[in-house]
Protein backbone atom coordinates (compact mmCIF):
# COMPACT_ATOMS: atom_id res chain seq x y z
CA UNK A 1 -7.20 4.89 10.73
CA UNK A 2 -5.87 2.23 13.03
CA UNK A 3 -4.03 -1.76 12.11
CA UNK A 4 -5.23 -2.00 8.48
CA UNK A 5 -4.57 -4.82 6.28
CA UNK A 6 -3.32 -4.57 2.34
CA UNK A 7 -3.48 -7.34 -0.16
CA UNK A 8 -1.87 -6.56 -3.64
CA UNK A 9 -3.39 -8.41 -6.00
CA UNK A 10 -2.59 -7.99 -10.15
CA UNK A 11 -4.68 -9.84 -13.12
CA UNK A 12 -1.63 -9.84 -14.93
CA UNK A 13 2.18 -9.44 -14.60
CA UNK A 14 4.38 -8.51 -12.09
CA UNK A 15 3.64 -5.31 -9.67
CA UNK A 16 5.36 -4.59 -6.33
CA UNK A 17 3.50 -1.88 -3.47
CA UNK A 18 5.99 0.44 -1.56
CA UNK A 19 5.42 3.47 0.63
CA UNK A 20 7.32 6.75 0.13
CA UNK A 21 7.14 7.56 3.62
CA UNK A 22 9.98 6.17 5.14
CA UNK A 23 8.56 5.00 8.44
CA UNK A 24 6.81 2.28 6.27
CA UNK A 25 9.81 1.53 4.24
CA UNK A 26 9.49 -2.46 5.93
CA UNK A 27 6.76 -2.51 3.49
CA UNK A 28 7.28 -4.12 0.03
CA UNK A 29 4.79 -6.54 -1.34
CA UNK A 30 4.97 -8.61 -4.25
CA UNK A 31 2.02 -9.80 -6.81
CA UNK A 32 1.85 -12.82 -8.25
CA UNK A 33 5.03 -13.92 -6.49
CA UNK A 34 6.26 -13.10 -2.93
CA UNK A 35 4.64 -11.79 0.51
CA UNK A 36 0.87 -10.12 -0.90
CA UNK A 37 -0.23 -8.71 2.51
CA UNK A 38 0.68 -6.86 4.90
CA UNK A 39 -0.87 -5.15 8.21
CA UNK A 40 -0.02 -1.20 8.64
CA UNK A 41 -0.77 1.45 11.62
CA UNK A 42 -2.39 4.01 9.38
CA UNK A 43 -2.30 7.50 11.07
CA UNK A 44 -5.61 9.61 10.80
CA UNK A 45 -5.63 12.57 8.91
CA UNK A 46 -2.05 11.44 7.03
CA UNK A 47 -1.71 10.97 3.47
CA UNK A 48 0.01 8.44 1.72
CA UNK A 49 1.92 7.33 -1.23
CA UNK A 50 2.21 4.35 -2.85
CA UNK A 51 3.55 3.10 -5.74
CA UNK A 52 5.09 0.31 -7.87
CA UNK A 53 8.87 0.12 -7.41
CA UNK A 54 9.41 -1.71 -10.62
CA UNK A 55 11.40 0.20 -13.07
CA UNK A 56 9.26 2.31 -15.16
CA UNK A 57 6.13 1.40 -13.48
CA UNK A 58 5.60 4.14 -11.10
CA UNK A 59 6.52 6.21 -14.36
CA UNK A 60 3.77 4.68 -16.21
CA UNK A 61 1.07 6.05 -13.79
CA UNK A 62 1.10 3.16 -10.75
CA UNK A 63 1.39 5.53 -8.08
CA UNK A 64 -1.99 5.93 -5.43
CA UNK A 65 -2.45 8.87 -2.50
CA UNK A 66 -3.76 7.32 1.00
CA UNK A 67 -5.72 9.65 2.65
CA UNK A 68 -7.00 8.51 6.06
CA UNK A 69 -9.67 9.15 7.88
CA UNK A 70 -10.92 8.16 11.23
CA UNK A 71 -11.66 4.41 12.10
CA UNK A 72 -14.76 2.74 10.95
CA UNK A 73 -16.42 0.55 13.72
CA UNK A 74 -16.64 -2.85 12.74
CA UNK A 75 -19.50 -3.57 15.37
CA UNK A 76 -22.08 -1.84 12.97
């Protein structure tokens, strides 16, 4: 939970990352070409989804639940 940051990163072709949920909808990364990262305020407890917004890619199976738990202390 908390300010995490995602990186999409593909070995080969084009993918994108988008939320469903709409109060992420600012998020839409790009792999190999466009913005890669992004930080998010993940919410404990919430789930998730993500998927690839190309056509016919999210019907192809590239589609992820986010299930968040609490925050891991870094200091350890």
């Amino acid at each position: 939970a908390g300010i995490t940051e995602i990186t999409l990163v593909t070995a080969e072709g084009s993918h994108t990352l988008v939320f469903a949920e709409p109060e992420l909808s600012y998020v839409r990364l790009a792999a190999p070409d466009g913005q890669n990262t992004v930080k998010v305020d993940l919410v404990e407890g919430q789930m998730y989804t993500i998927f690839d917004s190309i056509s016919g890619h999210r019907a192809l199976g590239m589609e992820a639940t986010i299930t968040v738990g609490p925050p891991v202390d870094q200091a350890k």
